[in-house]
N, C-alpha and C. Protein backbone atom coordinates (compact mmCIF):
# COMPACT_ATOMS: atom_id res chain seq x y z
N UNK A 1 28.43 21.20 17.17
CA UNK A 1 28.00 19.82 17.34
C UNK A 1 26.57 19.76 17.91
N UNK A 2 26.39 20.52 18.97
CA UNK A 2 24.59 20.38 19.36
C UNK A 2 24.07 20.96 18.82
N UNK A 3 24.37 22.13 17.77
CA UNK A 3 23.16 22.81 16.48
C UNK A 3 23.13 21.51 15.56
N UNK A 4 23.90 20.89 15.43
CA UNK A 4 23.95 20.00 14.41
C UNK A 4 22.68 19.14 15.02
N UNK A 5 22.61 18.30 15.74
CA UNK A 5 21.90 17.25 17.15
C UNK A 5 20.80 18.20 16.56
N UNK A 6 20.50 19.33 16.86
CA UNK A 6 19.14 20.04 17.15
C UNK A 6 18.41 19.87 16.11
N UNK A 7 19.09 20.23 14.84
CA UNK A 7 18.73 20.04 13.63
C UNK A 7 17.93 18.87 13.22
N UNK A 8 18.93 17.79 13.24
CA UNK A 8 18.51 16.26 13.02
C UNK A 8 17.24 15.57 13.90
N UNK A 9 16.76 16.37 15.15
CA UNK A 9 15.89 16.28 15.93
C UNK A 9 14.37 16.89 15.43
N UNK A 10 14.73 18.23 15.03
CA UNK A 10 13.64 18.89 13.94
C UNK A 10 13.43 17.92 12.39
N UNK A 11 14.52 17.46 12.08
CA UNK A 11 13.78 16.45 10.62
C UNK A 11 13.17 15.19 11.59
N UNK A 12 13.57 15.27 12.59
CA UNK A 12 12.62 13.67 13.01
C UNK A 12 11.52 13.84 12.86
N UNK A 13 11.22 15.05 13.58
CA UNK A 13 9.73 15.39 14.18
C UNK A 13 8.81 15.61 12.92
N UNK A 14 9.20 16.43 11.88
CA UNK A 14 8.64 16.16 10.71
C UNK A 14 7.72 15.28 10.34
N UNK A 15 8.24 14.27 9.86
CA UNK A 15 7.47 13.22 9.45
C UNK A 15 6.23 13.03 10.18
N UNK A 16 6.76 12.91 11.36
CA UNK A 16 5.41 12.42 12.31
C UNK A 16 4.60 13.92 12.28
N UNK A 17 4.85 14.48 12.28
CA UNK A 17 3.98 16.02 11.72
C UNK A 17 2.82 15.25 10.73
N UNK A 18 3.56 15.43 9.83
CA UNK A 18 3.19 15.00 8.18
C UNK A 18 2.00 13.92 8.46
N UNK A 19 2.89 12.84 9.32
CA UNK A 19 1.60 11.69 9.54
C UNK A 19 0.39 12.15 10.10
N UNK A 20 0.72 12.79 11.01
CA UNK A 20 -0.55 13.17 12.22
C UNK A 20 -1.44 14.02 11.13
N UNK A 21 -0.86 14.49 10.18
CA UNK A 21 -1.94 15.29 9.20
C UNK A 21 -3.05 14.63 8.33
N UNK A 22 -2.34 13.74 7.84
CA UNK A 22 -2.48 12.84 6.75
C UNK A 22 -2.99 11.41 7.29
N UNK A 23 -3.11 10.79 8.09
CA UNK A 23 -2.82 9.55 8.92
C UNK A 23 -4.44 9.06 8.49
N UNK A 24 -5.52 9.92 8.77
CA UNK A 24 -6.58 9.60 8.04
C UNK A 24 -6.65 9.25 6.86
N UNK A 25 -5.96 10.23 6.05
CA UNK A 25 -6.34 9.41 4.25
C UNK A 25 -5.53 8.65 3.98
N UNK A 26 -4.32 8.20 5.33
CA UNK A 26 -3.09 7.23 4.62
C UNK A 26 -4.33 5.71 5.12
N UNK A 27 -5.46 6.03 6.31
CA UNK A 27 -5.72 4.58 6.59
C UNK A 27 -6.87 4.52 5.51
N UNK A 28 -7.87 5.51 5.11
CA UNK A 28 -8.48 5.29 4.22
C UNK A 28 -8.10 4.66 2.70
N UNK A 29 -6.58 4.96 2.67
CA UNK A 29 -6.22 4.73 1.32
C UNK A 29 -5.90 3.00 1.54
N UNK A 30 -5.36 2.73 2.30
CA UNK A 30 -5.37 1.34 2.58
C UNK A 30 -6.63 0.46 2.58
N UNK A 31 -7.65 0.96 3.83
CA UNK A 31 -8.48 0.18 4.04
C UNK A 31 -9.39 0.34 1.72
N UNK A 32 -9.78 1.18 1.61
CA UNK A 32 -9.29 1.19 -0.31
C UNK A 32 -8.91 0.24 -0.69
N UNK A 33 -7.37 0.35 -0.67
CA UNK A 33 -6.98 -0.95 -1.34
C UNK A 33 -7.34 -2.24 -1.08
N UNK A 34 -7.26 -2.53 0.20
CA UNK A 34 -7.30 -3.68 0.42
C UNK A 34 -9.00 -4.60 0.20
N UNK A 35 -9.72 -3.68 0.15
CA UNK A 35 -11.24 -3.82 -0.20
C UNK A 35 -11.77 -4.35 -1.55
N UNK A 36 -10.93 -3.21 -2.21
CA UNK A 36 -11.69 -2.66 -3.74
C UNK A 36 -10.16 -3.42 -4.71
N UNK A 37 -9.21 -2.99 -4.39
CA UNK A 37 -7.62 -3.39 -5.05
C UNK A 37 -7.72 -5.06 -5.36
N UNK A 38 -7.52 -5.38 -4.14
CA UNK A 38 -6.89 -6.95 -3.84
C UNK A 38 -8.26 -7.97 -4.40
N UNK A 39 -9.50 -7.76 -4.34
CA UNK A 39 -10.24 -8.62 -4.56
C UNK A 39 -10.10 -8.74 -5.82
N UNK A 40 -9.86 -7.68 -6.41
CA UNK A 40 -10.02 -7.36 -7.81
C UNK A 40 -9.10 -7.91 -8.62
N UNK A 41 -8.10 -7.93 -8.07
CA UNK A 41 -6.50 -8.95 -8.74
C UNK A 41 -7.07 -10.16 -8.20
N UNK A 42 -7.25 -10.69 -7.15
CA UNK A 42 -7.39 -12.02 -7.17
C UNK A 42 -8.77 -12.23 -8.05
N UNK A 43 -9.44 -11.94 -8.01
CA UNK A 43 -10.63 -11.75 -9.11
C UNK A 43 -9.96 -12.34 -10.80
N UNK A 44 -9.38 -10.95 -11.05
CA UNK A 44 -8.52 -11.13 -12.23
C UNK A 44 -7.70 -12.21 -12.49
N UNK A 45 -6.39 -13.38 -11.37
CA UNK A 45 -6.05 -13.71 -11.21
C UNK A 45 -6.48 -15.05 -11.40
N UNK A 46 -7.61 -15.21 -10.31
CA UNK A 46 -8.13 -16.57 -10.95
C UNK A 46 -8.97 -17.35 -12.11
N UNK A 47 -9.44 -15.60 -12.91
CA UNK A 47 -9.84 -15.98 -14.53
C UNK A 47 -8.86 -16.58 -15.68
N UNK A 48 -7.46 -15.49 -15.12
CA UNK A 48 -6.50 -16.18 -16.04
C UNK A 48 -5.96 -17.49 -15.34
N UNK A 49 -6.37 -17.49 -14.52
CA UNK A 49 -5.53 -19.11 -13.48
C UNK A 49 -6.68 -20.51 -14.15
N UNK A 50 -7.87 -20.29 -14.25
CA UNK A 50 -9.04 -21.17 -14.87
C UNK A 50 -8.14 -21.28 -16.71
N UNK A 51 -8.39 -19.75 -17.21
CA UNK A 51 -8.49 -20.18 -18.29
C UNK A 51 -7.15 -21.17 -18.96
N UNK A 52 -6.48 -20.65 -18.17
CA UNK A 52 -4.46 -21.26 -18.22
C UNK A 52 -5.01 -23.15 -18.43
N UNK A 53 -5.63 -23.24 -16.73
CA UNK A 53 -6.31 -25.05 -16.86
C UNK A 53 -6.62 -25.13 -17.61
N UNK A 54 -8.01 -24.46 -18.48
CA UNK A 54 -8.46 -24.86 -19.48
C UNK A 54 -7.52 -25.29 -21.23
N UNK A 55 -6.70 -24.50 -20.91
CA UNK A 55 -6.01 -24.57 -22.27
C UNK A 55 -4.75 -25.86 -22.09
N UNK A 56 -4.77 -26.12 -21.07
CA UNK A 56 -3.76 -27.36 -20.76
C UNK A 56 -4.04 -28.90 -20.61
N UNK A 57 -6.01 -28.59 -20.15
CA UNK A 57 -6.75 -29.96 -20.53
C UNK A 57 -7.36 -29.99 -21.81
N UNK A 58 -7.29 -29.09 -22.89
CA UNK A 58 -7.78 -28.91 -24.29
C UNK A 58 -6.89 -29.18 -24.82
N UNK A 59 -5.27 -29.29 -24.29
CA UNK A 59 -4.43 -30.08 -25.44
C UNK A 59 -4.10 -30.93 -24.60
């Protein structure tokens, strides 16, 4: 029963391993998206959102 406990204690720690490695390109990859990604859909978004109006006051 406490090898078992010990075990499940070592996969915790893991992850946060993993993060502490990575934690830089996980915020770079965000601050990324949220820059370059999101403007770009709403960008996209409101061309087809205009052209949609347009085709609804043309008929």
């Amino acid at each position: 029963m406490h090898r078992v406990h010990q075990k499940r204690k070592k996969q915790k720690e893991n992850p946060n391993k993993f993060w502490n490695k990575y934690e830089g390109t996980i915020q770079f990859l965000i601050i990324f998206f949220f820059t370059f990604i999101v403007p770009c859909l709403v960008v996209y978004g409101a061309i087809h959102l205009i052209e949609w109006i347009k085709s609804i006051i043309h008929f």
